[in-house]
Protein backbone atom coordinates (compact mmCIF):
# COMPACT_ATOMS: atom_id res chain seq x y z
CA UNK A 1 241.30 9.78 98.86
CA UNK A 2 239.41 7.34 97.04
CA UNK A 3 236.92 10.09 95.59
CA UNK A 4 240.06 12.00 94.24
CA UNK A 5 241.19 8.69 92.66
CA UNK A 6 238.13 8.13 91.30
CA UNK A 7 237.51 11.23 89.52
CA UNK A 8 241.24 11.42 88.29
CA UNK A 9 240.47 7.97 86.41
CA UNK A 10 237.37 9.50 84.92
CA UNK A 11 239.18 12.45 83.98
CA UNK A 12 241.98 9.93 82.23
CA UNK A 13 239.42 7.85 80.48
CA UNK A 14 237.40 11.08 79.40
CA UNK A 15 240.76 12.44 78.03
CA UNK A 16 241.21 9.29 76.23
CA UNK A 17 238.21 9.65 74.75
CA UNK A 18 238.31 12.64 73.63
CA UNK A 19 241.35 12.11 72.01
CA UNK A 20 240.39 9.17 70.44
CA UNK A 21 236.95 10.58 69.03
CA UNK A 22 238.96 13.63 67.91
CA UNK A 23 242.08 11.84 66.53
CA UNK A 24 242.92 12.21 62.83
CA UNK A 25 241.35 9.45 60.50
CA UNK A 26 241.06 9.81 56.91
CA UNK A 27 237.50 10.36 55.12
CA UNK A 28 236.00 7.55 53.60
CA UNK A 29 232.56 6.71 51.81
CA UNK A 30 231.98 2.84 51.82
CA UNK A 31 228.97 0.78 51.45
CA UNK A 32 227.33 -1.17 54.32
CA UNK A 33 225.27 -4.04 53.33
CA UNK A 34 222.58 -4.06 56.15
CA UNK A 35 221.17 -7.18 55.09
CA UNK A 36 218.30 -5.48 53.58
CA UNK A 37 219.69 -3.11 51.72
CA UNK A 38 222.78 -2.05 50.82
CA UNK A 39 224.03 1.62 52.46
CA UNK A 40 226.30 4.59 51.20
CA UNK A 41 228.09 5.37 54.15
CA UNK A 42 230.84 8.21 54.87
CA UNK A 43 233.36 7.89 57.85
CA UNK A 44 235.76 10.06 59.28
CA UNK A 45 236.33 14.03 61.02
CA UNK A 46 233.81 16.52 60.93
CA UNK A 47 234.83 19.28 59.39
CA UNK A 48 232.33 21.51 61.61
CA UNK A 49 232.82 20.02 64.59
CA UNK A 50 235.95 18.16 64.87
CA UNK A 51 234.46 14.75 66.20
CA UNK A 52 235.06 11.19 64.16
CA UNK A 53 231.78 10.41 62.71
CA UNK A 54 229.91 7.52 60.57
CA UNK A 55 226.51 8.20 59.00
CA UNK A 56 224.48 7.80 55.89
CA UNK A 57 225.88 9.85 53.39
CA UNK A 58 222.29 11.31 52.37
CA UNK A 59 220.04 12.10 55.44
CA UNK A 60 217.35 14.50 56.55
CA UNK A 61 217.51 17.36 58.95
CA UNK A 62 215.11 18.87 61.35
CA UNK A 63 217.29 22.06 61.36
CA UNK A 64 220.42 23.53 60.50
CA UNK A 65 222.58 23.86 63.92
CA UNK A 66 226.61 24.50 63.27
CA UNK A 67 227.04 22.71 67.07
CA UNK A 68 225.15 19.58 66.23
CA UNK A 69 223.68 17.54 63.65
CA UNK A 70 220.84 15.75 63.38
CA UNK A 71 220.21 12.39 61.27
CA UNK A 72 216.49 11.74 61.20
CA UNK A 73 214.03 9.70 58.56
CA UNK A 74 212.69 13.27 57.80
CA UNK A 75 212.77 17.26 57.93
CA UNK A 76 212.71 20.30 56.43
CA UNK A 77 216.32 19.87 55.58
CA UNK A 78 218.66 17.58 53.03
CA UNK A 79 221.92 16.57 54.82
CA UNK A 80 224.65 15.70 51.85
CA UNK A 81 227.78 14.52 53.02
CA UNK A 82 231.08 14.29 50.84
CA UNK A 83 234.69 14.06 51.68
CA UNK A 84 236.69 17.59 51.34
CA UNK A 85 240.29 18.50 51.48
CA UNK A 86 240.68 20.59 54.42
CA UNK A 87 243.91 21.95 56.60
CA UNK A 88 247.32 20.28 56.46
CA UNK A 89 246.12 18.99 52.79
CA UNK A 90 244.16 16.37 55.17
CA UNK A 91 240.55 14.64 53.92
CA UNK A 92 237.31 15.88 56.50
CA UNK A 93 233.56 15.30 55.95
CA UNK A 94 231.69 18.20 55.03
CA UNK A 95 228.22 18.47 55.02
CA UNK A 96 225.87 20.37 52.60
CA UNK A 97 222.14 21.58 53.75
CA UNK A 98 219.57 22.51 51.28
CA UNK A 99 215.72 23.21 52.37
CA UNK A 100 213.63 21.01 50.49
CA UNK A 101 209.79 23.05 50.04
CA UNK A 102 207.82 19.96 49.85
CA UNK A 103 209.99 18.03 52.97
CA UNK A 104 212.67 15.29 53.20
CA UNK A 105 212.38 11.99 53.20
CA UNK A 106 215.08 9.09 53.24
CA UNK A 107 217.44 11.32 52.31
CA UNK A 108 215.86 13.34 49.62
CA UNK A 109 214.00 16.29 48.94
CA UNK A 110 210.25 15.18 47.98
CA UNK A 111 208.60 16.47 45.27
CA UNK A 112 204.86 14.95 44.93
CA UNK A 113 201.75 17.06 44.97
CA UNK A 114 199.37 15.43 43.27
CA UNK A 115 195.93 17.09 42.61
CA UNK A 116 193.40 14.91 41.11
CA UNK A 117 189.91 16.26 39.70
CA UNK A 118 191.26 19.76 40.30
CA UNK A 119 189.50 20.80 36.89
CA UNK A 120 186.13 19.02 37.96
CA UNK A 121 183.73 20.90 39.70
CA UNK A 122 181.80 18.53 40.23
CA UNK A 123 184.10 16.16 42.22
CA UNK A 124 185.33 16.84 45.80
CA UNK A 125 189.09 16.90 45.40
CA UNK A 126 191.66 15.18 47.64
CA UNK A 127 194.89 16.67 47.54
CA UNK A 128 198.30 15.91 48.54
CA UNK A 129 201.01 18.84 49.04
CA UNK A 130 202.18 21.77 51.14
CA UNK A 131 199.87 24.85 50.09
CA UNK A 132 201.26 28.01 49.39
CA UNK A 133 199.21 29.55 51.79
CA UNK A 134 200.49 27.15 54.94
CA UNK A 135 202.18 28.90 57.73
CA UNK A 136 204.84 25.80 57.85
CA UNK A 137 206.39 26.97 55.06
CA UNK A 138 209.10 29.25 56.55
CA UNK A 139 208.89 27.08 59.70
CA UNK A 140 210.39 23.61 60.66
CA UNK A 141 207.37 21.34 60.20
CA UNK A 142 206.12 21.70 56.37
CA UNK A 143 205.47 18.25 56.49
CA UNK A 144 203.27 17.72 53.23
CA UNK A 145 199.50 17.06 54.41
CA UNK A 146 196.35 16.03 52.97
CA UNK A 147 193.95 18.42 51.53
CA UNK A 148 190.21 18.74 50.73
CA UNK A 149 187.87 20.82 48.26
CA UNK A 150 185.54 22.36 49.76
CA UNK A 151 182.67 24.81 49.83
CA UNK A 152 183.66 28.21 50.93
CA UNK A 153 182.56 32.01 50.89
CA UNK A 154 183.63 34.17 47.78
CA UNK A 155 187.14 34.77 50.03
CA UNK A 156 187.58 31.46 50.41
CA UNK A 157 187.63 32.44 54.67
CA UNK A 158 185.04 29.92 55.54
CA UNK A 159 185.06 26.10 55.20
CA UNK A 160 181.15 25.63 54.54
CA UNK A 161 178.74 22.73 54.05
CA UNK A 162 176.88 24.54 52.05
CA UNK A 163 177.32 27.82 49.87
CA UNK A 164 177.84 29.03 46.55
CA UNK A 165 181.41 28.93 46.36
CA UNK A 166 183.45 25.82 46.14
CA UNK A 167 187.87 25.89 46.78
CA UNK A 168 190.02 23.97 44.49
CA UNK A 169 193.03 22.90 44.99
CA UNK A 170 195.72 22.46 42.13
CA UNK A 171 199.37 21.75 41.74
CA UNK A 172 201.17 25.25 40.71
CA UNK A 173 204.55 25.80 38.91
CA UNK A 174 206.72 25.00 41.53
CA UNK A 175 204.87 21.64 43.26
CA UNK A 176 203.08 23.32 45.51
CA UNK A 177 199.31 23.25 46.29
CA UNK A 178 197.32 26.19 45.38
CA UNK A 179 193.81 27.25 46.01
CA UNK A 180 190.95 28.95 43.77
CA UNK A 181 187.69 29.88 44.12
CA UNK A 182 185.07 29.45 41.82
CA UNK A 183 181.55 30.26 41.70
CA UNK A 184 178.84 27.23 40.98
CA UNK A 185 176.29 27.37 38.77
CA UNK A 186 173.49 26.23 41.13
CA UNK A 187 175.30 25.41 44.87
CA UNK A 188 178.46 23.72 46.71
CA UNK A 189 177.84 20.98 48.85
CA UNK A 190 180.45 18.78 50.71
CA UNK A 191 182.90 20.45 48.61
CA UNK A 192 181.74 19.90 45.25
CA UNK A 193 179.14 21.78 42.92
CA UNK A 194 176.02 19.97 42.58
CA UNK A 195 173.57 19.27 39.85
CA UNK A 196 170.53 21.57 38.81
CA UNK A 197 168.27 18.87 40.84
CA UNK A 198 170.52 18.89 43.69
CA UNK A 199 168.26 18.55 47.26
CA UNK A 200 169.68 18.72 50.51
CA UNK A 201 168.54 19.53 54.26
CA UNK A 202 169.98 18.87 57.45
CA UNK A 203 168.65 19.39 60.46
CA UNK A 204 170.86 20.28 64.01
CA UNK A 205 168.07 18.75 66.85
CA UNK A 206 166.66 16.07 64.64
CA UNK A 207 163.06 17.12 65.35
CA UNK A 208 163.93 16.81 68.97
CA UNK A 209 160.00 18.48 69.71
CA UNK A 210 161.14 21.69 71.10
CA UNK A 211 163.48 20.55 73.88
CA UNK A 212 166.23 22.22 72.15
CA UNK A 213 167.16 25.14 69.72
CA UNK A 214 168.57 23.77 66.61
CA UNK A 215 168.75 25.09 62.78
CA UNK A 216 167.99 23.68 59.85
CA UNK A 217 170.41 24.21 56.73
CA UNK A 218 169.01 23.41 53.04
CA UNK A 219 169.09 24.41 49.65
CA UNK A 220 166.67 26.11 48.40
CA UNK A 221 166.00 25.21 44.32
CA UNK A 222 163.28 28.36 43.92
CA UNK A 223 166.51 31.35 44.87
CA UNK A 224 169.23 28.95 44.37
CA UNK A 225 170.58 30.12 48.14
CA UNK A 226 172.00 28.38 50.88
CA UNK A 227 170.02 29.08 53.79
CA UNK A 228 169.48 28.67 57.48
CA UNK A 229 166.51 28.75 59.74
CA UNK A 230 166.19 28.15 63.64
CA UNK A 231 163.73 27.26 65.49
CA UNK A 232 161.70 29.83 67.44
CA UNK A 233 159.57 31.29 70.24
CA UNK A 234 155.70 31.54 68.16
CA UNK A 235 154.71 33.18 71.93
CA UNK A 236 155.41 32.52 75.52
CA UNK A 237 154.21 29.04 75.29
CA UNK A 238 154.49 27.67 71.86
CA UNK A 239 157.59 26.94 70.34
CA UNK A 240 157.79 26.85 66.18
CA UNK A 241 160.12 23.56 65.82
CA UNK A 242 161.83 23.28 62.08
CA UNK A 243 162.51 20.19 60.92
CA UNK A 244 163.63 18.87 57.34
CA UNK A 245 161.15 16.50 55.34
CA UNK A 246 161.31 13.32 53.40
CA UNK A 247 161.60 15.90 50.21
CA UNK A 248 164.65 17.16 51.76
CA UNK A 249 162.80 20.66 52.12
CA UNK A 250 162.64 22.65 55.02
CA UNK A 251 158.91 22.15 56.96
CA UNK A 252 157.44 23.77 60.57
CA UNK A 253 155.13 22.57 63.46
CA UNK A 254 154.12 24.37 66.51
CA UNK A 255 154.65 22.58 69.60
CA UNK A 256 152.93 23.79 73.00
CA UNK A 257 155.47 23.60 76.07
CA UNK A 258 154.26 22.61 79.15
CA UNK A 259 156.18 25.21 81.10
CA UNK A 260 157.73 28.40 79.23
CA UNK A 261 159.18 28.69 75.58
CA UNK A 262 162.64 30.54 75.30
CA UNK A 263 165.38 31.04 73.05
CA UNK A 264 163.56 28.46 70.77
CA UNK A 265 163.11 25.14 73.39
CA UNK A 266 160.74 24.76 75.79
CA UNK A 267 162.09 25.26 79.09
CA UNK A 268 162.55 22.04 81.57
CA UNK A 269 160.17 21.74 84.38
């Protein structure tokens, strides 16, 4: 008895409610003063859903859903709210959704993409933007994100430390961040083209004396190449190590391994 009387006054206090969140009340923007800023507010029926609502008239969206909105600092989406004359000559709050390409924040559809040194070859860019190439563009999540120069292959389908080829990025026609490729005069580095005197080696092992394989990458000034040597196997017991010098040029010395020499490294005891 007193489980049936309990759920019949939940069901009465649900009803209630339900008829109080879905009972007729004019629309109506207003202003909230926060106490830090002052707020443009709407209040009233959804005209979607039916249910009494009071939210920020401009707000972001992580997706359009007909069932259930969603008020968040950012999205993909731009939530505008206005007051519309809907059945029975009666005021609702309807909402308006447009896709912003470059996000949504506080309300609004951003539009920075910002590209500095994209003409100079000779600087390593650092860009700010969605890039026409992302896949987030006809997803959720195109969240703008930092992005770098750098040194590439002629397809731009490698990200390199070194190669001949360096990746711009620019701001295109319609604020977003595009890409080109463009061929140095001597080398890219780091994701800029360097000087004619440009140097550079680095070395995988650090002269580790044959206890492991590495590779050495360096310019070299003669070819003007980016190239790549690793360390070797001279014969069963000497091992040619490859190391990088205080000229930043690629040097050898042939270490003899105590035990066997394979795949470049002497092999452990």
């Amino acid at each position: 008895m007193t489980t049936l009387l309990t759920i019949l006054i939940f069901g009465i206090l649900s009803l209630v409610a339900y008829q109080e969140t879905h009972r007729y009340k004019a629309c109506q923007e207003y202003q909230f003063n926060s106490g830090y800023a002052i707020e443009n507010r709407i209040k009233g029926i959804d005209l979607l859903t039916g249910y009494y609502i009071d939210t920020p008239i401009l707000s972001c969206a992580s997706k359009v859903q007909k069932e259930e909105l969603y008020y968040e600092d950012k999205g993909p989406y731009t939530e505008t709210r206005s007051c519309e004359i809907g059945k029975e000559n009666k005021t609702y709050i309807a909402t308006n959704y447009e896709r912003c390409p470059l996000g949504c924040f506080g309300g609004k559809c951003m539009s920075k993409c910002e590209a500095p040194n994209s003409e100079n070859l000779f600087v390593k860019g650092l860009s700010y933007g969605v890039a026409t190439n992302s896949t987030s563009l006809n997803s959720e999540n195109n969240d703008p994100s930092i992005h770098y120069d750098h040194c590439t292959d002629s397809n731009n389908t490698e990200n390199l430390l070194l190669s001949k080829y360096v990746s711009k990025n620019s701001c295109d026609p319609t604020n977003y961040l595009t890409s080109k490729v463009t061929e140095c005069s001597d080398v890219c580095f780091d994701g800029a083209c360097q000087k004619n005197d440009f140097r550079y080696c680095g070395d995988s092992d650090q002269e580790d004396k044959g206890q492991t394989q590495g590779t050495i990458s360096y310019y070299d000034p003669i070819s003007k190449e980016a190239k790549t040597t690793t360390d070797s196997c001279q014969d069963l017991k000497t091992v040619t190590e490859y190391f990088c010098g205080p000229d930043k040029m690629p040097h050898k010395i042939f270490l003899t391994c105590r035990n066997q020499c394979s795949n470049g490294q002497c092999l452990p005891q």
